[in-house]
PDB file of N, CA and C in Angstrom:
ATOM      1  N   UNK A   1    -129.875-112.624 -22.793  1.00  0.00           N
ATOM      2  CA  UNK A   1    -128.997-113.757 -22.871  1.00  0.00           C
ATOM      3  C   UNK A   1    -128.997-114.295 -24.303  1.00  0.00           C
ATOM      4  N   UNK A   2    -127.964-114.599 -25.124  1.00  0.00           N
ATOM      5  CA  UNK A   2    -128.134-114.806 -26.308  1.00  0.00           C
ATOM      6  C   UNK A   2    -128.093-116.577 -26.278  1.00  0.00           C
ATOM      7  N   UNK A   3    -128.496-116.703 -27.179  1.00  0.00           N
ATOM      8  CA  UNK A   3    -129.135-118.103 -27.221  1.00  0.00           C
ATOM      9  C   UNK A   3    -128.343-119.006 -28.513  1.00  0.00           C
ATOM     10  N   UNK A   4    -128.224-119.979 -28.573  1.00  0.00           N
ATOM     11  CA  UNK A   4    -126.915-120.567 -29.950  1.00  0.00           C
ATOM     12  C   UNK A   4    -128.223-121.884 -30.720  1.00  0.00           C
ATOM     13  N   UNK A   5    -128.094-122.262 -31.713  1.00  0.00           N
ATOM     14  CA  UNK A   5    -128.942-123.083 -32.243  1.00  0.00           C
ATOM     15  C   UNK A   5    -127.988-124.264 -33.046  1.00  0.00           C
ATOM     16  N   UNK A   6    -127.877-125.373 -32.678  1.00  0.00           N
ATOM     17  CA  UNK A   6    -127.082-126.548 -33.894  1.00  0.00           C
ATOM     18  C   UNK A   6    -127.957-126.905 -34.987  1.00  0.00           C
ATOM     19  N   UNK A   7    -127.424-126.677 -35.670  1.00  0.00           N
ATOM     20  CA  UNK A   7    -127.912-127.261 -37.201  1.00  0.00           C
ATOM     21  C   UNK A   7    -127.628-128.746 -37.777  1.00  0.00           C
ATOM     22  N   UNK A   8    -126.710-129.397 -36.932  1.00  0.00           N
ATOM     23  CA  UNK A   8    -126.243-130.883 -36.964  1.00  0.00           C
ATOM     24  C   UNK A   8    -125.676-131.324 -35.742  1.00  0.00           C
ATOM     25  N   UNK A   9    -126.026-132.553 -36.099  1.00  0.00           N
ATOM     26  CA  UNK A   9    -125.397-133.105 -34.465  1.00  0.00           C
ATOM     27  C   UNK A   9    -123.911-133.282 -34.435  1.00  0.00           C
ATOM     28  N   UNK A  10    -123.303-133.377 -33.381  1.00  0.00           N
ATOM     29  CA  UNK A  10    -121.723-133.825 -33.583  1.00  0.00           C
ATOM     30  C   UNK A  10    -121.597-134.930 -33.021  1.00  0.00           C
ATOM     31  N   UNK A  11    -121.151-135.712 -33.329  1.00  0.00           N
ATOM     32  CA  UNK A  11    -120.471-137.082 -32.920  1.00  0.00           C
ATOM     33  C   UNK A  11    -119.148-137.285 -32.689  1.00  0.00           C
ATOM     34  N   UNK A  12    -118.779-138.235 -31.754  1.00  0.00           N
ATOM     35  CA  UNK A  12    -117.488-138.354 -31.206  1.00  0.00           C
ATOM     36  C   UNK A  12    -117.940-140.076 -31.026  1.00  0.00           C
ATOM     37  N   UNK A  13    -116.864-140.165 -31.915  1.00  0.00           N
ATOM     38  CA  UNK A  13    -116.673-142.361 -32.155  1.00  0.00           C
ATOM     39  C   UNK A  13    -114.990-142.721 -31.940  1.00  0.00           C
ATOM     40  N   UNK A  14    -115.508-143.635 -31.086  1.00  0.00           N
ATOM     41  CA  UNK A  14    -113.987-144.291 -30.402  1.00  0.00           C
ATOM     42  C   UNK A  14    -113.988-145.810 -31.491  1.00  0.00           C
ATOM     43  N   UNK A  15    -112.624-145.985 -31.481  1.00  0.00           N
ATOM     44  CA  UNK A  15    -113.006-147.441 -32.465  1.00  0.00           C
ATOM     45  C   UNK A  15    -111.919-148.047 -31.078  1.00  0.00           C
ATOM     46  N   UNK A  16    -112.254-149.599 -30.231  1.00  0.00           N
ATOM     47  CA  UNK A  16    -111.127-150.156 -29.509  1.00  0.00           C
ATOM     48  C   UNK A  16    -110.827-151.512 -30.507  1.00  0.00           C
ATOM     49  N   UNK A  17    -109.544-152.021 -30.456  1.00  0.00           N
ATOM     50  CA  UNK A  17    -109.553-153.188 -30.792  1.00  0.00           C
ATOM     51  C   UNK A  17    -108.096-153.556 -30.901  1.00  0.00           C
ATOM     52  N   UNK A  18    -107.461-155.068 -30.568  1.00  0.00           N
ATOM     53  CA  UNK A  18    -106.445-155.100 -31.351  1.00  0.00           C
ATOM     54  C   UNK A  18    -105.408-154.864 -32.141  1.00  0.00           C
ATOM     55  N   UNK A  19    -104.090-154.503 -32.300  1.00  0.00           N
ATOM     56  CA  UNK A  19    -103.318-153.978 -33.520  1.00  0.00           C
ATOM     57  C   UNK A  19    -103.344-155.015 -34.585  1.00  0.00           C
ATOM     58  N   UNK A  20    -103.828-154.594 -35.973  1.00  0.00           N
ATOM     59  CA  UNK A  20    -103.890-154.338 -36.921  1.00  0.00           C
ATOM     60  C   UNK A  20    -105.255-155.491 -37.096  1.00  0.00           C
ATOM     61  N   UNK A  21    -105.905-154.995 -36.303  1.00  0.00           N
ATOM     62  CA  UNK A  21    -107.511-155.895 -36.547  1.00  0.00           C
ATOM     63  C   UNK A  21    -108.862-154.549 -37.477  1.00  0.00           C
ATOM     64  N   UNK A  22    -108.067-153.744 -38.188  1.00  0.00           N
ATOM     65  CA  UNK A  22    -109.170-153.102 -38.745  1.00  0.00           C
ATOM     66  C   UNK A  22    -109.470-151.683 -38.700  1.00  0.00           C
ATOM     67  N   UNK A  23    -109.226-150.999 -37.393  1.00  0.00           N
ATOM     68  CA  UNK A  23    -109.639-150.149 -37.035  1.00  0.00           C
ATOM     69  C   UNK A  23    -109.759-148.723 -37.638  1.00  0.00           C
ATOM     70  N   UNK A  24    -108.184-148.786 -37.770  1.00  0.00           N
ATOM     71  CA  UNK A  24    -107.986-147.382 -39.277  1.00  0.00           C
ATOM     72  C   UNK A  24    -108.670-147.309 -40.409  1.00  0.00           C
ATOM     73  N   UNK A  25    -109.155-148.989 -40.791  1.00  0.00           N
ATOM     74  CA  UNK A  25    -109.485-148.921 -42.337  1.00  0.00           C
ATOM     75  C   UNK A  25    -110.857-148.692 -41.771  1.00  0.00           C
ATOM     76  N   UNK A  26    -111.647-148.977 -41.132  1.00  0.00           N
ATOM     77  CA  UNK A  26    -113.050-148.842 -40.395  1.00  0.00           C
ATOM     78  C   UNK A  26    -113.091-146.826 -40.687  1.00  0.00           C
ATOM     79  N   UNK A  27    -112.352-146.506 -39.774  1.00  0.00           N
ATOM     80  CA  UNK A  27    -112.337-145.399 -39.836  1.00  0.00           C
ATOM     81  C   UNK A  27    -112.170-144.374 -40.441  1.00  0.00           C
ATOM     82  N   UNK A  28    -111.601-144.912 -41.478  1.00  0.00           N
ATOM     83  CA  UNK A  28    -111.562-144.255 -43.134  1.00  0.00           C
ATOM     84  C   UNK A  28    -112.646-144.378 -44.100  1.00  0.00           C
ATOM     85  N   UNK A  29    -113.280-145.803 -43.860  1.00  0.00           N
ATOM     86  CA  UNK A  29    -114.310-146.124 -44.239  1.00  0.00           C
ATOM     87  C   UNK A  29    -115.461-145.008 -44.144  1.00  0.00           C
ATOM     88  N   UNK A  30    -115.573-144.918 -42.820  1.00  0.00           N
ATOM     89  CA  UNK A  30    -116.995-144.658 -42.248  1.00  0.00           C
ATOM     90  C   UNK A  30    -116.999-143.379 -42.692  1.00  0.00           C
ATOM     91  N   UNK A  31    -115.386-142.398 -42.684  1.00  0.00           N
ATOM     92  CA  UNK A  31    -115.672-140.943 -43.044  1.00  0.00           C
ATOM     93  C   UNK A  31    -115.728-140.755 -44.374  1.00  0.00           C
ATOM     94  N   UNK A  32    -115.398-141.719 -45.377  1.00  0.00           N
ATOM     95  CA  UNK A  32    -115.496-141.564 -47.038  1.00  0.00           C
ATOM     96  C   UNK A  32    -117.070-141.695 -47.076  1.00  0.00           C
ATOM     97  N   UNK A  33    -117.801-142.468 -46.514  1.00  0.00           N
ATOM     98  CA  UNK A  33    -119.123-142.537 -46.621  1.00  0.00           C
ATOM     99  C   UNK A  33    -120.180-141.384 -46.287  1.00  0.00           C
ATOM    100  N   UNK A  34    -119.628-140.798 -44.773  1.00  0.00           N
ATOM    101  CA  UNK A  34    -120.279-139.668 -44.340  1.00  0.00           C
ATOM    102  C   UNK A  34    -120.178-138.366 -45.072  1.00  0.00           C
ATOM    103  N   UNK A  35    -118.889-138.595 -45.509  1.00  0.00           N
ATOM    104  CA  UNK A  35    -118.799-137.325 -46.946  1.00  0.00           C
ATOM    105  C   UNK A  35    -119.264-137.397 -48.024  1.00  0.00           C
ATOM    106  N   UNK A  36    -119.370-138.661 -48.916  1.00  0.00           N
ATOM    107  CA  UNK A  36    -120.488-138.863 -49.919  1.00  0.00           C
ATOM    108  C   UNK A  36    -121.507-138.266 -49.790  1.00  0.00           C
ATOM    109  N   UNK A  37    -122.052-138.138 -48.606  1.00  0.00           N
ATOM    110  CA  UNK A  37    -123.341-137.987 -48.115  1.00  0.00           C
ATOM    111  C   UNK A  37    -123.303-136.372 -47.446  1.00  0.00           C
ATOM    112  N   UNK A  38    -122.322-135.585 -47.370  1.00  0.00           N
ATOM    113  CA  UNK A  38    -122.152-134.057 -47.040  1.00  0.00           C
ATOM    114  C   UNK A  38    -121.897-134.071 -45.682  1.00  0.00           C
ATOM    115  N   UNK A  39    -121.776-135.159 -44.861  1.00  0.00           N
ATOM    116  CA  UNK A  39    -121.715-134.871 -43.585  1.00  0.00           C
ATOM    117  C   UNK A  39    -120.072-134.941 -42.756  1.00  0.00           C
ATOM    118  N   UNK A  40    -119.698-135.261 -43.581  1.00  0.00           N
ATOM    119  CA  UNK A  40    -118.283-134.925 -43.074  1.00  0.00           C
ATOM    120  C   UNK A  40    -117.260-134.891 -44.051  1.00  0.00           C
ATOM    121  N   UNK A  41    -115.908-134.450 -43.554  1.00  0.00           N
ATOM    122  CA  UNK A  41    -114.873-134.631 -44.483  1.00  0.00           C
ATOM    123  C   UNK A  41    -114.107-136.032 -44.189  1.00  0.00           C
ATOM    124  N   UNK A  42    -113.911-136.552 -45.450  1.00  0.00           N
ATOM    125  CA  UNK A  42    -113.092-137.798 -45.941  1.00  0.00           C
ATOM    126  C   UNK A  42    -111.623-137.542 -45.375  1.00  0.00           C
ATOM    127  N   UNK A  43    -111.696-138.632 -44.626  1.00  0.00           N
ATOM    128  CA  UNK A  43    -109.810-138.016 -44.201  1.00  0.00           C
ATOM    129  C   UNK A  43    -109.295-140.020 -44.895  1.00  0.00           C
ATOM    130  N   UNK A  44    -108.095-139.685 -45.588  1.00  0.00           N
ATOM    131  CA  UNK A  44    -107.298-140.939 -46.094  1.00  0.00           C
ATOM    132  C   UNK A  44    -106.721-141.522 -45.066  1.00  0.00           C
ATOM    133  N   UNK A  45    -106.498-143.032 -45.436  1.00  0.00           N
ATOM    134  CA  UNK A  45    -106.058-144.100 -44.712  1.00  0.00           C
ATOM    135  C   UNK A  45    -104.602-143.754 -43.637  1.00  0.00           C
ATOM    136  N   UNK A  46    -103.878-143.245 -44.685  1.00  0.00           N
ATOM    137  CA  UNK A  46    -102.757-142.432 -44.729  1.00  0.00           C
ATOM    138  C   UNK A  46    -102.670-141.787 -43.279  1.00  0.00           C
ATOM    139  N   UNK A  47    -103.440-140.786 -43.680  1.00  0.00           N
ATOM    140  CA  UNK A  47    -103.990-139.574 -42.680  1.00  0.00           C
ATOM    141  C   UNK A  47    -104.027-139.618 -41.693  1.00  0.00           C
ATOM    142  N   UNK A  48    -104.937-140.917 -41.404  1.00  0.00           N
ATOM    143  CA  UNK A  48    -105.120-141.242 -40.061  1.00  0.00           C
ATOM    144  C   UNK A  48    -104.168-141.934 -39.584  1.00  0.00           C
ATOM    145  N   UNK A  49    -103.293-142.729 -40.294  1.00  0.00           N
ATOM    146  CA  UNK A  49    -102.464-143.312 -39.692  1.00  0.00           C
ATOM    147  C   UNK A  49    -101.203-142.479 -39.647  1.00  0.00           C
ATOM    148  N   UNK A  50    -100.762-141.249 -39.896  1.00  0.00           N
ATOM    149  CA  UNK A  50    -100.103-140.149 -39.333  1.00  0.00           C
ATOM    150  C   UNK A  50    -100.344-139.884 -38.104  1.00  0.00           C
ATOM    151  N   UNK A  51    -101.083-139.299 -37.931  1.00  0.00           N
ATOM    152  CA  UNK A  51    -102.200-138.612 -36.660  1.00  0.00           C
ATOM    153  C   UNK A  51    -102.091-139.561 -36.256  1.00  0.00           C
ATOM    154  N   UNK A  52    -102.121-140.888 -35.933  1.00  0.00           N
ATOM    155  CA  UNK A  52    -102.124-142.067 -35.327  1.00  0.00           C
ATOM    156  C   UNK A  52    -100.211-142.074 -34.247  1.00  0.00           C
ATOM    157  N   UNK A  53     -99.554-141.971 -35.452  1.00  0.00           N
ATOM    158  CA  UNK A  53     -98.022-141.998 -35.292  1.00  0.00           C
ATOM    159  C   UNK A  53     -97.765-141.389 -34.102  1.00  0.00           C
ATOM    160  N   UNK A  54     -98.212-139.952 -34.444  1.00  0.00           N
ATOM    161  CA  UNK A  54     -97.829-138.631 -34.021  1.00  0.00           C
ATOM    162  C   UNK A  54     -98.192-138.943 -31.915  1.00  0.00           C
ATOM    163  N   UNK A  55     -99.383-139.483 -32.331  1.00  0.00           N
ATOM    164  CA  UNK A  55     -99.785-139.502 -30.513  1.00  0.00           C
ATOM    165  C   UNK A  55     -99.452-140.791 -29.656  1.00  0.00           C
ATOM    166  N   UNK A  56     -98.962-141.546 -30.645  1.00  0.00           N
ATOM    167  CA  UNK A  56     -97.891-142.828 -30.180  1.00  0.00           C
ATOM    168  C   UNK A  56     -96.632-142.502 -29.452  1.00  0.00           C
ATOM    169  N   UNK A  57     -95.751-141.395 -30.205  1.00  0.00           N
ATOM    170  CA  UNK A  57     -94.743-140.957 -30.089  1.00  0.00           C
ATOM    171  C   UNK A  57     -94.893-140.427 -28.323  1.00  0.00           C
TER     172      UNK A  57
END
């Protein structure tokens, strides 16, 4: 039986709140930081608020 090993944890973060109380910029925040730091990729304000659009629609 072959066996798999993680080398990092994965996380999955919900942000709830209000329209336009923060949430995107939170969330842009948190991933510019985690990438400073190698652990994730930086996605722009922008970005997310595309991807945001897109699943509104």
């Amino acid at each position: 039986m072959a066996t798999s090993t993680r080398n990092k944890p994965h996380v999955n973060v919900g942000t709830i709140g209000h329209v336009e109380h923060g949430k995107t910029t939170l969330t842009a925040a948190i991933t510019k930081v985690l990438a400073e730091e190698g652990k994730a990729k930086a996605i722009a304000f922008d970005e997310i608020d595309k991807a945001q659009a897109n699943v509104l629609l």
